[in-house]
N, C-alpha and C. Protein backbone atom coordinates (compact mmCIF):
# COMPACT_ATOMS: atom_id res chain seq x y z
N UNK A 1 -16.30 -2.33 13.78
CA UNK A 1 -15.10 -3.12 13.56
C UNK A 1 -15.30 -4.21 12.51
N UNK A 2 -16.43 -4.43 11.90
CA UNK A 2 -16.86 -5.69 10.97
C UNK A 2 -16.08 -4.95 10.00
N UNK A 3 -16.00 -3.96 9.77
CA UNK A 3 -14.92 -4.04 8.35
C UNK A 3 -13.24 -4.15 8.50
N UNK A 4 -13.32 -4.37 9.29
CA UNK A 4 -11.78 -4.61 10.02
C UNK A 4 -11.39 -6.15 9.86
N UNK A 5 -12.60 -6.77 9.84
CA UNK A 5 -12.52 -8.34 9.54
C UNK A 5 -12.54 -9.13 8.05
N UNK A 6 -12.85 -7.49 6.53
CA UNK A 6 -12.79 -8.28 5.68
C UNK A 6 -11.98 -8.62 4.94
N UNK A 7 -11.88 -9.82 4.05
CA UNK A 7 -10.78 -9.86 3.10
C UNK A 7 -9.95 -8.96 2.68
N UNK A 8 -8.41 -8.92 2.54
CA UNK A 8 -7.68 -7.94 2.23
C UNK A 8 -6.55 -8.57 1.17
N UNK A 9 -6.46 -7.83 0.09
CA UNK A 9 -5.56 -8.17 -1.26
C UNK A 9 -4.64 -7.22 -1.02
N UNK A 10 -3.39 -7.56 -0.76
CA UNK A 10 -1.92 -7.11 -1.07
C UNK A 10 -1.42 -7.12 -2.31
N UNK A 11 -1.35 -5.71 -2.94
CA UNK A 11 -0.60 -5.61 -4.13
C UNK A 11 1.06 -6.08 -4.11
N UNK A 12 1.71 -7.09 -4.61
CA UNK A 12 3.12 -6.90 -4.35
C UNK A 12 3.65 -7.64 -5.49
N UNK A 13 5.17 -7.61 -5.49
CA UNK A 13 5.80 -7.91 -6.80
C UNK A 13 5.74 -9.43 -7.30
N UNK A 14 5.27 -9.58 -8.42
CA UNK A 14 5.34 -10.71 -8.95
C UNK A 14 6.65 -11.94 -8.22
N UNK A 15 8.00 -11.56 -8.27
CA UNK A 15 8.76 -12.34 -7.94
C UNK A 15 8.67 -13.47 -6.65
N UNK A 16 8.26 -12.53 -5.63
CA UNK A 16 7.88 -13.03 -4.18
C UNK A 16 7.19 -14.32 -4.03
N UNK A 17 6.49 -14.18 -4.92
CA UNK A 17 6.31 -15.48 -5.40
C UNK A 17 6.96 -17.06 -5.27
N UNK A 18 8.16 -16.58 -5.64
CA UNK A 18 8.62 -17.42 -6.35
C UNK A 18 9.79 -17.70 -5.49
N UNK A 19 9.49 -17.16 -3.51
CA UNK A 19 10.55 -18.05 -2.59
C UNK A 19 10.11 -18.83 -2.05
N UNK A 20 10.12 -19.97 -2.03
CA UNK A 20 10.16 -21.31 -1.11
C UNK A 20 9.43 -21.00 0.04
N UNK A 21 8.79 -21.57 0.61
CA UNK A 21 7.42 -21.27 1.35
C UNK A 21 7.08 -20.23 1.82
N UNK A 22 7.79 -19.54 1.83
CA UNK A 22 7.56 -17.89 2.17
C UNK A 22 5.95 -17.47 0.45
N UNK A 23 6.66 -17.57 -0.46
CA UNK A 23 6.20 -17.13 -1.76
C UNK A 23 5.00 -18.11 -2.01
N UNK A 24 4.85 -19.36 -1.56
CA UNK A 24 3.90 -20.54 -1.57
C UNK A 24 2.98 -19.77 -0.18
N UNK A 25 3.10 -19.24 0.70
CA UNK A 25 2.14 -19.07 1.82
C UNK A 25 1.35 -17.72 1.23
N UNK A 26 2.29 -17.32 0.71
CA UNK A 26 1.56 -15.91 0.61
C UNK A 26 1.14 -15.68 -0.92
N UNK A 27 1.02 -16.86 -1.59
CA UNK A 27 0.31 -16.90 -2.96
C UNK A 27 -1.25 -17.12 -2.41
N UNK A 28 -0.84 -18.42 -1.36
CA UNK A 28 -2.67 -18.61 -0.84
C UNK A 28 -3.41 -17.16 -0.05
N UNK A 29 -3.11 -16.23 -0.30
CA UNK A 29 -3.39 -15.08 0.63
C UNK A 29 -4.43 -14.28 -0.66
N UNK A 30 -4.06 -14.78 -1.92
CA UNK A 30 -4.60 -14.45 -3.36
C UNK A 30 -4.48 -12.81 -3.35
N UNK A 31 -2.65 -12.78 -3.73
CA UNK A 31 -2.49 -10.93 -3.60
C UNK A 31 -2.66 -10.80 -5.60
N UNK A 32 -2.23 -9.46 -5.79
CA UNK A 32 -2.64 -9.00 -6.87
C UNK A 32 -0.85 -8.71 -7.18
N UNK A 33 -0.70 -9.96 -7.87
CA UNK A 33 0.96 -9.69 -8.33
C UNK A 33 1.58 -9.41 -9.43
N UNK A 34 2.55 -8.09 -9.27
CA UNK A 34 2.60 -7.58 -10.43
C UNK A 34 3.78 -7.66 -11.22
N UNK A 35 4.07 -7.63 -12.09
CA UNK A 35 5.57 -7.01 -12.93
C UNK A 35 6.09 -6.08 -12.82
N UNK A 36 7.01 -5.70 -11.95
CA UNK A 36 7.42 -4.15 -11.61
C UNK A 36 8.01 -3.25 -12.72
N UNK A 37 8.72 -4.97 -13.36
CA UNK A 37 9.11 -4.40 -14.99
C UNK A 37 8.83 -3.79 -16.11
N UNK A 38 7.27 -3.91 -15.78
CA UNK A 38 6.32 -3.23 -16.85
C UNK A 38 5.37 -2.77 -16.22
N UNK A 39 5.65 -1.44 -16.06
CA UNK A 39 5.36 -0.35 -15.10
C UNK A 39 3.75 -0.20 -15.89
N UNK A 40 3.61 -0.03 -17.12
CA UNK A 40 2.45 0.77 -17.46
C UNK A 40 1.34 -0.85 -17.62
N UNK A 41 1.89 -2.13 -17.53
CA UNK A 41 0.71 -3.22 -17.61
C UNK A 41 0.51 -3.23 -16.18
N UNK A 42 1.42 -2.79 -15.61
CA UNK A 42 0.85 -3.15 -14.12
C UNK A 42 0.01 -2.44 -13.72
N UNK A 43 0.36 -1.16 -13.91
CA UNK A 43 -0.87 -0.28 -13.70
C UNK A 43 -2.54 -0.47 -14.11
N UNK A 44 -2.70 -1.02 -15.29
CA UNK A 44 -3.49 -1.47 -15.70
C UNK A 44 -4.35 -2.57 -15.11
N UNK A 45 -3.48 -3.42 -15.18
CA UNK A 45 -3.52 -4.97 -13.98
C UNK A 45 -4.19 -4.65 -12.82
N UNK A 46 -3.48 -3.50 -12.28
CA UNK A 46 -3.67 -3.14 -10.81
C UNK A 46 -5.26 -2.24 -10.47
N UNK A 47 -5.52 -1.52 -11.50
CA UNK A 47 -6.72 -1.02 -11.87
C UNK A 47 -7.79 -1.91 -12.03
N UNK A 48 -7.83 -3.15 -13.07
CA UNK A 48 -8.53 -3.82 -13.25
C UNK A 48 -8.58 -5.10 -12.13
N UNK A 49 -7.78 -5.66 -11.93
CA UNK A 49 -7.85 -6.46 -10.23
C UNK A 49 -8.55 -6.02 -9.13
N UNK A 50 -8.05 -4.64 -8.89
CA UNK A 50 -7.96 -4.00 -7.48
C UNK A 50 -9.64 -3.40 -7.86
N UNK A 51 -10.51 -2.66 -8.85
CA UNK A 51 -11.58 -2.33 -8.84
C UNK A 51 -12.74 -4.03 -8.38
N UNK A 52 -12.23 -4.92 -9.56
CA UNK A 52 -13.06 -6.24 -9.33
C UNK A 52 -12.61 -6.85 -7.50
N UNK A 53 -12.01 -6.65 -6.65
CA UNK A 53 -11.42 -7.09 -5.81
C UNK A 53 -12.23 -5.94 -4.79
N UNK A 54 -12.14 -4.53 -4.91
CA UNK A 54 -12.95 -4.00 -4.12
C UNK A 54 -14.57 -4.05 -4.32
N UNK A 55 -15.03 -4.10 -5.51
CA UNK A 55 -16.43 -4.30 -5.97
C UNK A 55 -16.82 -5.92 -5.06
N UNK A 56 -15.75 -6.36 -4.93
CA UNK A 56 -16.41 -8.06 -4.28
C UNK A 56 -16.73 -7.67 -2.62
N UNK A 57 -15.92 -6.74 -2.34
CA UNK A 57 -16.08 -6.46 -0.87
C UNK A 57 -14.99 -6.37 -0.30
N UNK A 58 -13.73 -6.84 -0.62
CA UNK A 58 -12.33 -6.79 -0.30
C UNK A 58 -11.79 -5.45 -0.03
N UNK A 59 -10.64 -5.59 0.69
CA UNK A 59 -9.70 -4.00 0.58
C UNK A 59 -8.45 -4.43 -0.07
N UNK A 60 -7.91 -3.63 -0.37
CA UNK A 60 -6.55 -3.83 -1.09
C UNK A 60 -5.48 -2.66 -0.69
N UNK A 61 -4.60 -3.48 -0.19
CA UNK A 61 -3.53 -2.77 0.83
C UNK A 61 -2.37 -2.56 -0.39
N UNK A 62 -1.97 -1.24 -0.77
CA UNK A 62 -0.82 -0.98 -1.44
C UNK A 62 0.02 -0.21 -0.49
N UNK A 63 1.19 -0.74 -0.32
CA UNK A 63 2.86 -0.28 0.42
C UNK A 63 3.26 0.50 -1.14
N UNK A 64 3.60 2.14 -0.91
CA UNK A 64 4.23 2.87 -1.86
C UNK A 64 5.66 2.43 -1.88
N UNK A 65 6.26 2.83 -3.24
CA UNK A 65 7.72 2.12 -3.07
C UNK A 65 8.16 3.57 -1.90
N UNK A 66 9.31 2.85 -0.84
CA UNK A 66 10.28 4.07 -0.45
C UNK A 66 9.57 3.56 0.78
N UNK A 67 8.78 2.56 1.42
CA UNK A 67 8.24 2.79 2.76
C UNK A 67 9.28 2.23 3.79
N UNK A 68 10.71 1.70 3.19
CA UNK A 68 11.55 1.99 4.03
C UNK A 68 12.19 2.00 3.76
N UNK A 69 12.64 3.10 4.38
CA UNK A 69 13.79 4.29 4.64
C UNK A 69 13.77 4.98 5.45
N UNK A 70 14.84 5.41 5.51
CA UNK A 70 15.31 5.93 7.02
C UNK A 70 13.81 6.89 7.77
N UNK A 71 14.15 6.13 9.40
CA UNK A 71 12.99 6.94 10.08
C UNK A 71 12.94 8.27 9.61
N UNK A 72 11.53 9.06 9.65
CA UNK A 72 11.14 10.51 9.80
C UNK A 72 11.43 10.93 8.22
N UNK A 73 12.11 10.23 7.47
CA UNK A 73 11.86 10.87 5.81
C UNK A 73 10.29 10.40 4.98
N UNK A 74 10.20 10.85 4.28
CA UNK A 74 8.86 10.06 3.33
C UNK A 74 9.43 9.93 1.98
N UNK A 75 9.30 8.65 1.53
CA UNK A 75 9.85 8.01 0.14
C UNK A 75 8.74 9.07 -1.38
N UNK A 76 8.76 8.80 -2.40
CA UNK A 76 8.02 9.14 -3.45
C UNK A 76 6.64 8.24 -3.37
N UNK A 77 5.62 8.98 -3.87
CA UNK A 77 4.20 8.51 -3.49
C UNK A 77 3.61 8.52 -5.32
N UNK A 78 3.19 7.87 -5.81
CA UNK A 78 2.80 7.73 -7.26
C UNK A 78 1.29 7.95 -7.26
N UNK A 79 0.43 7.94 -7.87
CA UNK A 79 -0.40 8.28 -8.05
C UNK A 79 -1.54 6.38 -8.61
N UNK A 80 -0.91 5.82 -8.79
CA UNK A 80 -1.88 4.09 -9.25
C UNK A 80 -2.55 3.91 -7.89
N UNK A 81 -2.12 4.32 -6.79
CA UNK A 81 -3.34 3.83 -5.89
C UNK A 81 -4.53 4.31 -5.50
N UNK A 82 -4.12 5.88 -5.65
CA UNK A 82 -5.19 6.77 -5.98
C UNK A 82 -6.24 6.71 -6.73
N UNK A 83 -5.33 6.12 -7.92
CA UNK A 83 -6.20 5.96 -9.17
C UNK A 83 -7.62 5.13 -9.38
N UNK A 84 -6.94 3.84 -8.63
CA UNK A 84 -7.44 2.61 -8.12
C UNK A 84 -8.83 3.20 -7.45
N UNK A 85 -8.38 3.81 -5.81
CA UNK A 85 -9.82 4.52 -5.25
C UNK A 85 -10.77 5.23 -6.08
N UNK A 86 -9.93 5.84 -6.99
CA UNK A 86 -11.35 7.18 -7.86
C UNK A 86 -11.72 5.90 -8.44
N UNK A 87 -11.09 5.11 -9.44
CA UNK A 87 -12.07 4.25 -9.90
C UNK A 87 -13.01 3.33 -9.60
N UNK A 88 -13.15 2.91 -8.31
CA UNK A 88 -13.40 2.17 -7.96
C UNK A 88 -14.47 2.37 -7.16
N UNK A 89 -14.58 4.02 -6.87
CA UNK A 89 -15.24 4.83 -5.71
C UNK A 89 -15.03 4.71 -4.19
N UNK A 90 -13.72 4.32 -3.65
CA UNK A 90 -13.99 3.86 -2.09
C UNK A 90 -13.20 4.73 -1.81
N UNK A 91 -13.22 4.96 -0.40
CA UNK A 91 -12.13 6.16 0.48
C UNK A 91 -10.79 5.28 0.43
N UNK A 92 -10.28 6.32 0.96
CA UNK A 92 -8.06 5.87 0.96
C UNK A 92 -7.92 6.18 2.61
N UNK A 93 -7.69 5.00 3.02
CA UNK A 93 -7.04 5.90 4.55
C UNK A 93 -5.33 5.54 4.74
N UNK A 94 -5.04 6.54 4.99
CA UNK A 94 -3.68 6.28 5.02
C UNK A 94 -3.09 5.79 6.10
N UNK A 95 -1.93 5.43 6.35
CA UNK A 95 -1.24 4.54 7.67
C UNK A 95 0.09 4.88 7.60
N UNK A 96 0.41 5.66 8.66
CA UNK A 96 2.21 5.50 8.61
C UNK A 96 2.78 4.91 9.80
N UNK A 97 4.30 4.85 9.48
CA UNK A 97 4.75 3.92 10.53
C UNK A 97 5.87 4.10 10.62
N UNK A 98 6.89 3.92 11.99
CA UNK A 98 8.25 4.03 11.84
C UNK A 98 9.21 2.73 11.60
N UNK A 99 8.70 2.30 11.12
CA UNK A 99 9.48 0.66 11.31
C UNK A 99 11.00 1.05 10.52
N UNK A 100 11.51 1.75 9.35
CA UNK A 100 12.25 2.63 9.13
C UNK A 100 13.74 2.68 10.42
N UNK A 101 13.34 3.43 11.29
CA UNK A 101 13.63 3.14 12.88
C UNK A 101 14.31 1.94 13.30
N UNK A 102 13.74 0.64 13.17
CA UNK A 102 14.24 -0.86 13.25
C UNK A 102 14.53 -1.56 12.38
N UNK A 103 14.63 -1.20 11.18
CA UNK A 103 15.04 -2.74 10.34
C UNK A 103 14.82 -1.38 8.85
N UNK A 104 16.60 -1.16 8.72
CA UNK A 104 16.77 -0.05 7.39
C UNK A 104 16.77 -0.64 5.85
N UNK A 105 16.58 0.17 5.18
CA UNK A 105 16.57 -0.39 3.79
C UNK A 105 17.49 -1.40 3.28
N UNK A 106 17.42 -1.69 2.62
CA UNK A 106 18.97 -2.81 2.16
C UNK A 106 19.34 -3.54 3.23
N UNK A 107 19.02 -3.66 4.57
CA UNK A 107 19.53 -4.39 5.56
C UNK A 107 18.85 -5.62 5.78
N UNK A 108 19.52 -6.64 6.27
CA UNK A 108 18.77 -7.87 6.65
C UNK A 108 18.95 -7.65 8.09
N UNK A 109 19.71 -6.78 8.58
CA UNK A 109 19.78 -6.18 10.46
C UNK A 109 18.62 -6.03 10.73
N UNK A 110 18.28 -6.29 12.16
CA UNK A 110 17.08 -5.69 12.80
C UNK A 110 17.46 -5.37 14.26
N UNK A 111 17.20 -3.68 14.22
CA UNK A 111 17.38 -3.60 16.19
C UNK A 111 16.01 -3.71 16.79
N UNK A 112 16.39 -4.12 17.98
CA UNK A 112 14.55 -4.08 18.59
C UNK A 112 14.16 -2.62 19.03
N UNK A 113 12.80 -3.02 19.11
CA UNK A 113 11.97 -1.15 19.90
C UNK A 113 11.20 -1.87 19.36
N UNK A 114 10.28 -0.62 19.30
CA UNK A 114 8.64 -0.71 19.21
C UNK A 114 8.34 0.07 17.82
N UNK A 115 7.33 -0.53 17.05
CA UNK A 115 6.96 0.18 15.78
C UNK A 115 5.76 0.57 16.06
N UNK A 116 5.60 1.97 15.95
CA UNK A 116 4.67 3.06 16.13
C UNK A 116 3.86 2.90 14.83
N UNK A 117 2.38 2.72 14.69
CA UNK A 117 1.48 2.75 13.61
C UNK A 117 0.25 4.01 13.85
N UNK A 118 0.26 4.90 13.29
CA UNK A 118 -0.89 5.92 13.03
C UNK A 118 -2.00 5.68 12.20
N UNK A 119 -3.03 5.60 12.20
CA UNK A 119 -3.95 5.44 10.69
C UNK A 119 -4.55 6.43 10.96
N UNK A 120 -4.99 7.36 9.38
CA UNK A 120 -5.48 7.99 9.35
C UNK A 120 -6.77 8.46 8.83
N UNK A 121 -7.37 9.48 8.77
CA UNK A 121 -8.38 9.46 8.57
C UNK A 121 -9.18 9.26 7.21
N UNK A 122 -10.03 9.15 7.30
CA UNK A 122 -10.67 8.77 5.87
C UNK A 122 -10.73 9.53 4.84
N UNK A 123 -10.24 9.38 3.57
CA UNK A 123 -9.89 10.22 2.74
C UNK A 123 -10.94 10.27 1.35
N UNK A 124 -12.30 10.65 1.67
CA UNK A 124 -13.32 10.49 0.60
C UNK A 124 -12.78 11.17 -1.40
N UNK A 125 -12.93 9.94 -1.47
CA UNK A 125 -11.94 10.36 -3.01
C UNK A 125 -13.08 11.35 -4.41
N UNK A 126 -14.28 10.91 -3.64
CA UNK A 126 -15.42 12.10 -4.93
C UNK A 126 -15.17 13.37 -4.62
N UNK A 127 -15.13 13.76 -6.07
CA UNK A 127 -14.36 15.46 -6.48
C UNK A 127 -12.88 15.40 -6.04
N UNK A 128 -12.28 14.62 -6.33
CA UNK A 128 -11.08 14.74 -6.06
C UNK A 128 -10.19 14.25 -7.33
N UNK A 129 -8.88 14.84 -7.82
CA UNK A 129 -8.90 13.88 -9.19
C UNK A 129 -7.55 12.98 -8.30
N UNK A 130 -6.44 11.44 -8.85
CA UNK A 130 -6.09 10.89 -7.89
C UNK A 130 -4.93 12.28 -7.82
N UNK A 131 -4.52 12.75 -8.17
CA UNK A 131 -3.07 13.46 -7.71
C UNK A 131 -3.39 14.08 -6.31
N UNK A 132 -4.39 14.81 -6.29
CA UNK A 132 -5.15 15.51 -5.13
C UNK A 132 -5.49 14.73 -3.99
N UNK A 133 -5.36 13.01 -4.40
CA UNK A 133 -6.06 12.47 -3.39
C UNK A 133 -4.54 11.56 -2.61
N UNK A 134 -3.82 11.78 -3.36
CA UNK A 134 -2.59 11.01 -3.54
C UNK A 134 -1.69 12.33 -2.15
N UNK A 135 -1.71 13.61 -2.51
CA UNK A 135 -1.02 14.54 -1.81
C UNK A 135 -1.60 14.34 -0.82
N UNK A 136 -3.01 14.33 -0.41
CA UNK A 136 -3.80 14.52 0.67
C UNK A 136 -3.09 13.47 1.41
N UNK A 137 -2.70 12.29 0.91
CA UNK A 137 -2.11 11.58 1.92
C UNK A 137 -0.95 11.35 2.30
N UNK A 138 -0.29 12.01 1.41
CA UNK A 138 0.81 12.08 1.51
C UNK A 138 0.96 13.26 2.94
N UNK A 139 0.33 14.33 2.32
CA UNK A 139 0.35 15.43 3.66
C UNK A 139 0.17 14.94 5.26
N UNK A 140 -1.02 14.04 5.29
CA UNK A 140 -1.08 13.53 6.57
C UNK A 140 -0.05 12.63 6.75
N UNK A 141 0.65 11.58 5.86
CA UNK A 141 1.24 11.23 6.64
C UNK A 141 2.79 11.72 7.09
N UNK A 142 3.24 12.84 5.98
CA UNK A 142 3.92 13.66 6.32
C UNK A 142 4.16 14.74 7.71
N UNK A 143 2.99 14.77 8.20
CA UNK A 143 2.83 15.35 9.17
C UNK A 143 2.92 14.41 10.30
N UNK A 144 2.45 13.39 10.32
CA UNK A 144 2.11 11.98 11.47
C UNK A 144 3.99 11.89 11.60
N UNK A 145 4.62 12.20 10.66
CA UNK A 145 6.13 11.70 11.24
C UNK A 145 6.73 12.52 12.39
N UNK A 146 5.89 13.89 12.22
CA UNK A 146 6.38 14.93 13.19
C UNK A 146 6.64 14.38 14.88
């Protein structure tokens, strides 16, 4: 469980930033914030952060866009986080969840229940190129919705 305890960098959008203590609490959290606007520096950004950030010992948690939406669908899965692991050399484990279920896209509604979390298994990224490593998780967690 000691790696369960280490530092963790959240990739998320530059803007977030920039709400009133919400965006001030979670600047001190030191995530890796990007320009969504400029899709191909971010990528870059995100490569070069996220390798120096795992090389320190850190993990770095990327949410694919589409992670909510309606329960039991799966949004589009890109390939930069993948990328991130091959470069970087570390495994990908994936995590799905129904939260989808309680609190829908575009909504500021929330019904109550319980949010179901799966993690999955470890996804060793050598010999793998990221697209391959990217489906692989996509598949499991495609299946975990069943």
């Amino acid at each position: 469980m000691q790696w369960f305890f280490q530092p963790a960098n959240f990739i998320l959008k530059r803007e977030l930033l920039w709400i009133p203590l919400f965006g001030w609490a979670l600047y001190l959290m030191n995530p890796i914030a990007i320009k969504r606007s400029r899709p191909s520096s971010a990528i870059r950004y995100v490569l070069k952060q996220g390798v120096l950030r795992l090389k320190a010992g850190n993990k770095v948690v990327i949410y694919p866009e589409g992670t909510r939406i309606a329960d039991g669908q799966l949004g589009e899965f890109k390939t930069s986080g993948a990328a991130l692991a091959k470069e970087a050399q570390v495994p990908v484990v994936p995590v799905s969840h129904n939260s989808g279920e309680h609190w829908q896209r575009n909504s500021f509604l929330k019904t109550p229940g319980t949010i179901h979390m799966q993690i999955g298994p470890v996804i060793n990224t050598s010999g793998l190129s990221a697209r391959e490593i990217t489906e692989t998780a996509r598949n499991w967690i495609a299946q975990s919705l069943k």
